[in-house]
Protein backbone atom coordinates (compact mmCIF):
# COMPACT_ATOMS: atom_id res chain seq x y z
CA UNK A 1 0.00 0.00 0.00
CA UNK A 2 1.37 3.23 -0.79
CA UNK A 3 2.59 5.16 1.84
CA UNK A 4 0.21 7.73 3.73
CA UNK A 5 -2.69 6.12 2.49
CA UNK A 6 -4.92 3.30 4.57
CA UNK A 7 -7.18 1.61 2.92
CA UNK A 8 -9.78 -1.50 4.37
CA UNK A 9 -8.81 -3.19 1.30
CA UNK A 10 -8.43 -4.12 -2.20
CA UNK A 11 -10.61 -2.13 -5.04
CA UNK A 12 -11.43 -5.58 -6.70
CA UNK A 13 -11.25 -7.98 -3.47
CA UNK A 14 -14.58 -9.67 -2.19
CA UNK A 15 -17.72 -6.93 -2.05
CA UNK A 16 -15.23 -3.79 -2.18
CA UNK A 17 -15.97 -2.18 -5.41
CA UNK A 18 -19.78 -2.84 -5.25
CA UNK A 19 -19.79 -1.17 -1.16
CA UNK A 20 -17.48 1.67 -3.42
CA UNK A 21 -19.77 2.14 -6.00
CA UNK A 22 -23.05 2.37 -3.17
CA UNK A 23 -21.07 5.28 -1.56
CA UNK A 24 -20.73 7.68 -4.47
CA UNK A 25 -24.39 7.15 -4.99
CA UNK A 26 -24.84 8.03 -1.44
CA UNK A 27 -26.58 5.07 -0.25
CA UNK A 28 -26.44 5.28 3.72
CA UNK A 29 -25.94 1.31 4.94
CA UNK A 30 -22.91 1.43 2.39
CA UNK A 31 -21.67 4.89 4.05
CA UNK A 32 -22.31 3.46 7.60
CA UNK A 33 -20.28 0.04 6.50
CA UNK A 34 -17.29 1.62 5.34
CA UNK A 35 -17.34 4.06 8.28
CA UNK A 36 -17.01 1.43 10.82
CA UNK A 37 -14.30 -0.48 9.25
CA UNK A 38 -12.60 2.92 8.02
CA UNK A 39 -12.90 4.25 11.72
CA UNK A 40 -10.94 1.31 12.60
CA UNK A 41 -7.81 2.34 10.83
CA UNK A 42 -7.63 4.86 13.27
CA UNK A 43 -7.40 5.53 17.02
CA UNK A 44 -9.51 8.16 18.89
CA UNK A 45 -8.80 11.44 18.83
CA UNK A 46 -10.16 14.78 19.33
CA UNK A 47 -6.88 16.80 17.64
CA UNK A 48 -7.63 15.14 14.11
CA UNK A 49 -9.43 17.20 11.40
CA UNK A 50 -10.85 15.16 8.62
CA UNK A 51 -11.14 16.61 5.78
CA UNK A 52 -13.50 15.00 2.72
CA UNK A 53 -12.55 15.47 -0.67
CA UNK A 54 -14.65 17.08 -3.37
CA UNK A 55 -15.90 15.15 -5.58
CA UNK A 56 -16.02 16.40 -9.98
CA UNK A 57 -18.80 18.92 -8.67
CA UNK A 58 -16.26 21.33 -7.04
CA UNK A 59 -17.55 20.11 -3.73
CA UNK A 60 -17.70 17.39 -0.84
CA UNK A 61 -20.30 15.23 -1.39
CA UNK A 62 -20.79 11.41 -0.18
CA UNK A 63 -17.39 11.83 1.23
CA UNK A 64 -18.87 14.37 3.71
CA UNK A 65 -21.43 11.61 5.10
CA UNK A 66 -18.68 9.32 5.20
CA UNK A 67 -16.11 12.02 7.02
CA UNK A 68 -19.19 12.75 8.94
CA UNK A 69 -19.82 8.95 10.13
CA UNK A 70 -16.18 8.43 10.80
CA UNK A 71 -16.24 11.30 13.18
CA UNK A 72 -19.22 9.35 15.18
CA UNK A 73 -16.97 6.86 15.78
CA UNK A 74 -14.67 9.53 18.04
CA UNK A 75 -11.94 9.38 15.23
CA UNK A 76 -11.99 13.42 14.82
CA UNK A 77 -14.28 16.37 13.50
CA UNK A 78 -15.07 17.23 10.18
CA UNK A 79 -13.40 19.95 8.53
CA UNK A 80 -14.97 20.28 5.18
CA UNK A 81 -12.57 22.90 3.97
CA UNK A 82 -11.25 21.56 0.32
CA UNK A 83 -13.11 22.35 -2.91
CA UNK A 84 -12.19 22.57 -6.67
CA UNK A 85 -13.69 24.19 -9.60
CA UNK A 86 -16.22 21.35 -11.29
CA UNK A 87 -14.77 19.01 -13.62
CA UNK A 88 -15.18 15.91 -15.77
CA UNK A 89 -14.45 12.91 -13.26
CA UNK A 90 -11.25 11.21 -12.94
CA UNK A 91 -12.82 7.96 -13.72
CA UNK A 92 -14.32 9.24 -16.96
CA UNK A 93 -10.91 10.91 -17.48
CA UNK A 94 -8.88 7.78 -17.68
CA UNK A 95 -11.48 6.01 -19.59
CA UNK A 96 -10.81 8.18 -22.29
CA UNK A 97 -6.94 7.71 -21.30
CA UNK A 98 -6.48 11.62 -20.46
CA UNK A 99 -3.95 11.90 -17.77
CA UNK A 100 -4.57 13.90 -14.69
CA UNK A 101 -2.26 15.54 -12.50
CA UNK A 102 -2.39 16.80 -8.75
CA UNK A 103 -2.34 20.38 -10.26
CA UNK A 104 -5.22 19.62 -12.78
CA UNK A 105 -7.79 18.86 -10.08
CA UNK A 106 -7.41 22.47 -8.76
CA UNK A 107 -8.16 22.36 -5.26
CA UNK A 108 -8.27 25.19 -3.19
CA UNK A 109 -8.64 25.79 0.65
CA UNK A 110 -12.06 27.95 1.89
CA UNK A 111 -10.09 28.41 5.03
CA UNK A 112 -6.67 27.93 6.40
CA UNK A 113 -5.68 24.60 7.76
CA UNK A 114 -4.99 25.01 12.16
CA UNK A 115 -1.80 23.85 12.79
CA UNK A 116 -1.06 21.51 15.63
CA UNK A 117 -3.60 19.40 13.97
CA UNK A 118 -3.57 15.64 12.50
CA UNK A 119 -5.21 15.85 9.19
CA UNK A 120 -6.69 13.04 7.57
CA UNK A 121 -8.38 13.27 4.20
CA UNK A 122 -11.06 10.79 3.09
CA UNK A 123 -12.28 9.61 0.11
CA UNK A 124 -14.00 6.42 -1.09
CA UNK A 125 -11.00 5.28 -3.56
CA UNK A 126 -7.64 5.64 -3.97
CA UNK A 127 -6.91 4.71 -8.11
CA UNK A 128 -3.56 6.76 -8.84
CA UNK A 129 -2.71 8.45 -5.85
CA UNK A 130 -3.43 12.03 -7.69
CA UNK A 131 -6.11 13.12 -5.59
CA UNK A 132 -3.72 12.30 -2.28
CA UNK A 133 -0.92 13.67 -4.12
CA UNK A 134 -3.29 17.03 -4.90
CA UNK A 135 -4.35 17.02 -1.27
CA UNK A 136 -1.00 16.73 0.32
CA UNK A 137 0.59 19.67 -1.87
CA UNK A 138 -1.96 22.18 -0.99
CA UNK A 139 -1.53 21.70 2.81
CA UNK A 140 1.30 20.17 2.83
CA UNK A 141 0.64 17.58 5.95
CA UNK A 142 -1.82 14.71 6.29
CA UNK A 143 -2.66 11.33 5.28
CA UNK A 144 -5.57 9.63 2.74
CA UNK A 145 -8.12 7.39 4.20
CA UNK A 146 -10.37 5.42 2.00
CA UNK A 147 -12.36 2.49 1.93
CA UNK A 148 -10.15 0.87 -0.94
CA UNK A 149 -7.13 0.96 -2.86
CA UNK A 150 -7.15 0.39 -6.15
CA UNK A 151 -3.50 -1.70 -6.97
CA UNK A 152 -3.81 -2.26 -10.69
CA UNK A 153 -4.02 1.34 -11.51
CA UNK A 154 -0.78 2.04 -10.57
């Protein structure tokens, strides 16, 4: 797994991709699933800011609920800071075998990052690492959290 990122599993292994595919369409037993077992890749703590990436509409979407369901679990408080003008989505991007790079996605902070803060970003998928890569550069600090890793994009 690549480093800075945790992931409950494989992309393609067992029910992952289908429990992937339920989140982006917002389905809530499929954002409460991957919530407990993402919660579980991390420890309690009130000094950890997790922040939910926005999806190709320039804004958090499912990956608020899910930020929002991990934070139930005592694993931090949502800070739903990131957004990023609206695009085509990555998936659609790579279909069509246009590359994408961290700077492409254009994300932009509404509001400084605190410092003295863990930061944990969550999404539902990790594919090629660009979105982490595009989170990380803007604030510079913080790890990816999603519900699965996809190890054949790479």
């Amino acid at each position: 797994m690549e480093k800075g990122i945790k992931a409950v599993g494989e992309y393609y292994a067992f029910s992952n991709r289908e429990i992937a595919h339920a989140i982006k369409d917002g389905d809530p037993a499929a954002i409460k699933t991957a919530a407990k077992a993402m919660s579980q890749l991390l420890t309690k703590s009130e000094r950890r800011l997790l922040i939910p990436v926005p999806s190709h509409v320039g804004k958090a979407t499912y990956t608020l609920r899910l930020a929002e369901a991990i934070a139930k679990a005592g694993c931090g408080m949502v800070y739903n800071v990131l957004k990023c003008p609206e695009h085509e989505t990555l998936y659609s991007l790579k279909q069509r075998g246009i590359a994408t790079s961290p700077e492409s996605l254009g994300f932009f902070l509404q509001s400084p990052v605190p410092e003295g803060w863990e930061i944990v970003f969550v999404d539902n998928v990790c594919a090629t690492g660009t979105t982490a890569a595009a989170c990380r550069a803007l604030i510079g600090r913080g790890e990816m959290l999603v519900w699965a890793i996809d190890s054949t994009a790479r």
